[in-house]
Protein backbone atom coordinates (compact mmCIF):
# COMPACT_ATOMS: atom_id res chain seq x y z
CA UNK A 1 248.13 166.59 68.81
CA UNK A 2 247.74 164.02 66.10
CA UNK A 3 244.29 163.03 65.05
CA UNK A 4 244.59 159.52 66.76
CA UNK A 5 245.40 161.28 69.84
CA UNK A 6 242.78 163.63 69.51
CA UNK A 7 239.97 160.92 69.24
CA UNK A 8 241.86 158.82 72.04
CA UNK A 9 241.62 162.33 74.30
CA UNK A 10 237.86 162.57 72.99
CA UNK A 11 236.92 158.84 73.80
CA UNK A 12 238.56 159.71 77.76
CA UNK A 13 236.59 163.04 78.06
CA UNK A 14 233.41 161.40 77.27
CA UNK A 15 233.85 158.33 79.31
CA UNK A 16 234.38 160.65 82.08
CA UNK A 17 231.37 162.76 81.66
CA UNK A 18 229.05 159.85 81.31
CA UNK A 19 230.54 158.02 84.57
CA UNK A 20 230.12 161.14 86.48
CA UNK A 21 226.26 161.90 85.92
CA UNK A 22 225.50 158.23 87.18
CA UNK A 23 224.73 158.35 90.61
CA UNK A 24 224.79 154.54 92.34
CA UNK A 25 221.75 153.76 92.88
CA UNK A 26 220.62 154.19 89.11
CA UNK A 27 223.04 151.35 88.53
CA UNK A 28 221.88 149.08 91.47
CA UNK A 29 224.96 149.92 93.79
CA UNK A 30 224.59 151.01 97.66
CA UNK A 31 225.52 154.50 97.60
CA UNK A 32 228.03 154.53 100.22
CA UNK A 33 228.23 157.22 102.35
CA UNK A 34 229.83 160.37 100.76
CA UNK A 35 231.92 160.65 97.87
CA UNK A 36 234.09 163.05 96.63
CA UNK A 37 233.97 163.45 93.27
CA UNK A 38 230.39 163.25 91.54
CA UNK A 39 229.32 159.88 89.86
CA UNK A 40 230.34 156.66 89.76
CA UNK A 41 233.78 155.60 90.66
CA UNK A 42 236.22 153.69 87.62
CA UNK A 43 236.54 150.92 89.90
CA UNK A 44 232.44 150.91 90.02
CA UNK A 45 232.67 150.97 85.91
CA UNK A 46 235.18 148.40 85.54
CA UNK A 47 233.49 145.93 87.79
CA UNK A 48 230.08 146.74 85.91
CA UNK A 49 231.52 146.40 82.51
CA UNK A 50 233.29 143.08 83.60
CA UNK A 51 237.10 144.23 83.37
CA UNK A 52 240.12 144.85 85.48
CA UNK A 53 240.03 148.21 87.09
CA UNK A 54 244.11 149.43 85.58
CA UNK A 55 242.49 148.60 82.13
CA UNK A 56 239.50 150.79 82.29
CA UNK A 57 241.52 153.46 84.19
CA UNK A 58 244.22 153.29 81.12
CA UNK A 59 240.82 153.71 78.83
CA UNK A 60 239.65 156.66 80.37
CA UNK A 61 243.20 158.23 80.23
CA UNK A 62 242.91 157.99 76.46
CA UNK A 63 245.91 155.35 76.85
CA UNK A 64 246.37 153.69 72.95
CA UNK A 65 244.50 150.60 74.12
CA UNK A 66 242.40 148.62 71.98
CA UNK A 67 238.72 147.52 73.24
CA UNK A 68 236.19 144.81 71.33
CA UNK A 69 233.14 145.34 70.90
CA UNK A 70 231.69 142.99 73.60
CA UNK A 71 233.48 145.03 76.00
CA UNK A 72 231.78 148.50 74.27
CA UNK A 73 228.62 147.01 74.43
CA UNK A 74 229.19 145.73 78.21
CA UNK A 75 230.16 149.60 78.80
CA UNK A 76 227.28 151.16 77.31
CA UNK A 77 224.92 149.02 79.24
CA UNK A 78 226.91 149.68 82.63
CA UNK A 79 227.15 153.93 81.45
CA UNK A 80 223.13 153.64 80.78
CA UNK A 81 224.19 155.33 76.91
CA UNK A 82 221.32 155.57 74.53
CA UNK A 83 221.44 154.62 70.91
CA UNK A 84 223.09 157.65 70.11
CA UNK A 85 225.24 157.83 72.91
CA UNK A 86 226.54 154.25 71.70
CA UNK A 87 227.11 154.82 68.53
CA UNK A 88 229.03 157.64 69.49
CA UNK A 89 230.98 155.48 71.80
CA UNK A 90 231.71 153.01 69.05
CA UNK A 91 232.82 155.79 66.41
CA UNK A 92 235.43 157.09 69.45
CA UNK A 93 236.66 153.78 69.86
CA UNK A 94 236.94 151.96 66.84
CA UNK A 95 235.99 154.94 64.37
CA UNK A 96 233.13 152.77 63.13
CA UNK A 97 229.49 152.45 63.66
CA UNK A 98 228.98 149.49 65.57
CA UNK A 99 226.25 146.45 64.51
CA UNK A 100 222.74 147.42 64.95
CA UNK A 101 220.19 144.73 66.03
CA UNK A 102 217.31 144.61 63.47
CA UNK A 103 213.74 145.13 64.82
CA UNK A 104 210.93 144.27 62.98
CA UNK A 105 207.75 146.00 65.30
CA UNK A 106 207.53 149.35 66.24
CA UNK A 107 205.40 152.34 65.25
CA UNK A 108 205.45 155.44 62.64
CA UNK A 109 205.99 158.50 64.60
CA UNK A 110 203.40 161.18 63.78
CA UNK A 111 206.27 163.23 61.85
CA UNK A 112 206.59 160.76 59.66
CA UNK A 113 203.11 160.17 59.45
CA UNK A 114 202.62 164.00 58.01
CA UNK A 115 205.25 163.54 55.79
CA UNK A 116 203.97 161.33 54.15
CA UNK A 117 200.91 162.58 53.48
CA UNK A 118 202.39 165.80 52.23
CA UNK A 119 204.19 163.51 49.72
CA UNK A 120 200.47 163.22 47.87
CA UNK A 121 199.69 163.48 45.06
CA UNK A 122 202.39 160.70 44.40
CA UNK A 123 201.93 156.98 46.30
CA UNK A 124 203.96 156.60 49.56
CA UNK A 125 203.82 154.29 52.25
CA UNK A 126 205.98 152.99 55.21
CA UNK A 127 208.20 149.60 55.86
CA UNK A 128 209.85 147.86 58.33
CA UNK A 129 212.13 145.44 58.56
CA UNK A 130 210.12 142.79 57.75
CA UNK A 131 208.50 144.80 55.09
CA UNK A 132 205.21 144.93 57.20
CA UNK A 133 203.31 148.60 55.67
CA UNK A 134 202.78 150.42 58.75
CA UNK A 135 201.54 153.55 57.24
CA UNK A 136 200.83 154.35 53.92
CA UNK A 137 198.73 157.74 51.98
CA UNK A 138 195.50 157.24 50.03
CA UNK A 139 197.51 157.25 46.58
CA UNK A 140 199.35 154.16 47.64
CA UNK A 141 196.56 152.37 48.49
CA UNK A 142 194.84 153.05 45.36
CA UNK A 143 197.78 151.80 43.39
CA UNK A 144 199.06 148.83 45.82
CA UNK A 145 195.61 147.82 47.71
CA UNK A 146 196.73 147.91 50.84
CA UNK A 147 193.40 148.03 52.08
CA UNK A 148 192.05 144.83 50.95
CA UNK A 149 194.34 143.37 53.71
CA UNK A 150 193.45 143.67 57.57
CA UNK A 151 195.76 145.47 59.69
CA UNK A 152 197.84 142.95 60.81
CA UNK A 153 198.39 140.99 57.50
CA UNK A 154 199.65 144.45 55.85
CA UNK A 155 203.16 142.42 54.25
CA UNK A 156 204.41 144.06 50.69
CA UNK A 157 206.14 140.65 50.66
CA UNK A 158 202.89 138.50 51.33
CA UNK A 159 201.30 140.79 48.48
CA UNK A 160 203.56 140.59 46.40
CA UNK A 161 203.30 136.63 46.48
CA UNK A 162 199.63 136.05 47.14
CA UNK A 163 197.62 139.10 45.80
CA UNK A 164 196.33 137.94 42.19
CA UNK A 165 195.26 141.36 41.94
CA UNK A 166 198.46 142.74 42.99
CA UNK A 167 200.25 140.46 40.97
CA UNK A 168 197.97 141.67 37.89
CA UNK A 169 198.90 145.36 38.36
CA UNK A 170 202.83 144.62 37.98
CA UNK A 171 204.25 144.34 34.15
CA UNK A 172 206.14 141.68 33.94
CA UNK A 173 205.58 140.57 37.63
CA UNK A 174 208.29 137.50 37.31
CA UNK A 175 211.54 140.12 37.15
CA UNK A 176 210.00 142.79 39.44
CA UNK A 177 209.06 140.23 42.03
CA UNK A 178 212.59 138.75 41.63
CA UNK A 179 214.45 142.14 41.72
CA UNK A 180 211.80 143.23 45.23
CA UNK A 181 212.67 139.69 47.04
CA UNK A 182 216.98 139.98 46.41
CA UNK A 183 215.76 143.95 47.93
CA UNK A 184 214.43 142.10 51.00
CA UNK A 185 216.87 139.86 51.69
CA UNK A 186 219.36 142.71 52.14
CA UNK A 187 217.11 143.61 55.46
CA UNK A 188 216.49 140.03 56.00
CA UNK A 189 219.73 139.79 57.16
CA UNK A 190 219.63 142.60 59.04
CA UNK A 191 216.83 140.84 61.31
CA UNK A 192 217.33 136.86 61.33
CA UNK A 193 217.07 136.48 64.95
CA UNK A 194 213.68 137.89 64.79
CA UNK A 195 211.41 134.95 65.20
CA UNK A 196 208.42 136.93 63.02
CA UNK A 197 210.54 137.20 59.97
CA UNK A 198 211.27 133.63 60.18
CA UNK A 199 207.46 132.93 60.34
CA UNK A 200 206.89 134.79 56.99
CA UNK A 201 209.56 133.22 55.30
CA UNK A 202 208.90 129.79 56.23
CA UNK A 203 204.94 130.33 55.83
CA UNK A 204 205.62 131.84 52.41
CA UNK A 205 207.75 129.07 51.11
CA UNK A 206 204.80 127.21 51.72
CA UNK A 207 202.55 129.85 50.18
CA UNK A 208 203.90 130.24 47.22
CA UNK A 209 206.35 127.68 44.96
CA UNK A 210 208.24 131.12 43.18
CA UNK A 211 208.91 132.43 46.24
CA UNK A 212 210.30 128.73 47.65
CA UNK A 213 211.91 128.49 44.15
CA UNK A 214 213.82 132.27 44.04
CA UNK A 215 214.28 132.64 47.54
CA UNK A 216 216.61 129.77 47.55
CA UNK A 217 219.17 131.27 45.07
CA UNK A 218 220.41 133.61 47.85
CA UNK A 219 220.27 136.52 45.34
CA UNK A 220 220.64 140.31 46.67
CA UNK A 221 220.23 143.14 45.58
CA UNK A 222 221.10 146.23 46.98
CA UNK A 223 219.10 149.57 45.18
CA UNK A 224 215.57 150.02 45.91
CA UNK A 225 215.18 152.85 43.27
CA UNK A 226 214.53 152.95 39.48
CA UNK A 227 211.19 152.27 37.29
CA UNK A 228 208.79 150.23 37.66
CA UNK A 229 206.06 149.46 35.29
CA UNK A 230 202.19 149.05 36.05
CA UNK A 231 198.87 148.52 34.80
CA UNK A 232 196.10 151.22 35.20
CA UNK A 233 193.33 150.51 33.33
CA UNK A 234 194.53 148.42 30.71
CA UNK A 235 197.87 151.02 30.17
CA UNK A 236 200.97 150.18 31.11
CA UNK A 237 202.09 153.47 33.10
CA UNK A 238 205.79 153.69 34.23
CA UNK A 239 206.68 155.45 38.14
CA UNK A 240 209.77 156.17 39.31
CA UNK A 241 210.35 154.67 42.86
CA UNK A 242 213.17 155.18 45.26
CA UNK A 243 213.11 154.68 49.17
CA UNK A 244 215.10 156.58 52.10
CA UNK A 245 215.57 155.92 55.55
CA UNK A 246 213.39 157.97 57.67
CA UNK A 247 214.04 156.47 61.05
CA UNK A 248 217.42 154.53 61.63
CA UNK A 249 216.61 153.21 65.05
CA UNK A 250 213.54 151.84 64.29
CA UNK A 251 214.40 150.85 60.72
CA UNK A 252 212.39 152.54 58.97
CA UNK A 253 211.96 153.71 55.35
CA UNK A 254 210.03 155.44 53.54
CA UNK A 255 209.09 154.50 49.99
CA UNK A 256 207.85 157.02 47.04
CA UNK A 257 206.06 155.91 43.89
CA UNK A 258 206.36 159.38 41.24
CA UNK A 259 205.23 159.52 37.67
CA UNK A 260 205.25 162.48 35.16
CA UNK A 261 202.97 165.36 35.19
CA UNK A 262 200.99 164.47 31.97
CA UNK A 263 200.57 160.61 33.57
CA UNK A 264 200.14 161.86 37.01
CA UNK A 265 196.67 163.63 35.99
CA UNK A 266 195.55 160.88 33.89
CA UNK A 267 196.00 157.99 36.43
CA UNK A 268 194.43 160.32 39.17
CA UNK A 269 191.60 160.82 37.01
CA UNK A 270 191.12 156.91 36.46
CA UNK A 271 191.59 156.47 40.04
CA UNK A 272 188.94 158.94 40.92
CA UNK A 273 186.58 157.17 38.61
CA UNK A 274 187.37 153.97 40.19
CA UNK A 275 187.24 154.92 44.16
């Protein structure tokens, strides 16, 4: 059996299995007195997922039959798959992941929470989409100030725009606010039917003329990793930052701020005499 084949017999063994633990009356069908087999029947599937019944039948043979991705997405709604489930549906079907819809709200879950504080002593915090800090350890608030900002107005991008005091910690704060806004526009366009993303970006064109000025050259910029320099009393102290996804369905990732041993103790010793 050739690897196409195998993938075709895969896709037809897990249509199969997911049809079968639906019972009707999960999918809003009358359950019809009794059936034979367990499940729902094909013809029950096809008419959910909006085809003819001889195509989905040929589908669920593992027939070489090619299906868009409206039609996947029609079938995971109809089969009740989760995210993983779907994906998994995609990757059978077209061997590909298939396009996930950004989200800008949700919450940290508490293992990422811990995480991140077991990241200390070096700076760490939590984004979103929309680059909203949702969580974020004591060491990145004393180098970022997330605190100075209520709950809700929490935006790196806002900060990063607005904060004079922010804006005083970065060296050189023209190129690293360039190189962080091409960063966002990469998840930007991951979320552009998200009305709250608009909102900052239209309320921060207003905000602030650099941001109106850069954000219209369309620039992106795909690493969020290298070294960044900043100011800790009066010395210019350089941290090595990288981010990693820690969450894929919710979007989030995680972002670590790391400097050398001998800086490390020196900048937590200014920072203690500062708190």
């Amino acid at each position: 059996m050739s690897k196409l084949e195998r993938k075709r017999h895969e896709l037809a063994t897990f249509l199969k299995s997911r049809r079968e633990r639906l019972s009707p009356t999960q999918v809003g069908l009358p359950c019809g007195g009794r059936r034979r087999t367990p499940g729902l029947r094909r013809e029950e599937v096809a008419a959910l997922s909006g085809v003819g019944l001889t195509w989905y039948t040929w589908l669920e043979q593992g027939r070489d039959i090619s299906a868009s991705s409206s039609f996947l997405d029609n079938l995971a709604r109809a089969l009740k798959l989760d995210a993983a489930e779907r994906r998994h549906l995609f990757l059978l079907a077209h061997g590909r992941l298939p396009p996930e819809p950004g989200k800008t709200f949700c919450e940290v879950p508490p293992l990422i929470l811990r995480l991140m504080r077991d990241l200390s002593p070096h700076a760490a915090y939590v984004l979103n989409l929309r680059w909203d800090v949702l969580a974020f350890n004591k060491q990145a608030d004393l180098l970022f100030g997330f605190n100075r900002h209520p709950p809700g107005q929490r935006n790196l991008l806002w900060m990063l725009f607005t904060d004079t005091v922010l804006r005083e910690r970065l060296v050189d704060w023209d190129s690293q606010a360039v190189q962080m806004l091409s960063s966002f526009r990469r998840d930007y366009a991951h979320a552009t039917q998200e009305a709250d993303i608009q909102a900052l970006v239209t309320n921060l064109q207003k905000a602030s003329p650099d941001f109106s000025q850069w954000w219209n050259r369309h620039d992106v910029d795909a690493p969020c990793q290298g070294v960044r320099d900043m100011k800790i009393e009066n010395e210019t102290v350089s941290f090595e930052h990288t981010s990693m996804t820690v969450d894929a369905d919710r979007h989030l990732r995680l972002v670590v701020y790391a400097r050398g041993s001998a800086q490390g103790i020196a900048i937590n010793d200014q920072f203690s005499a500062t708190s």
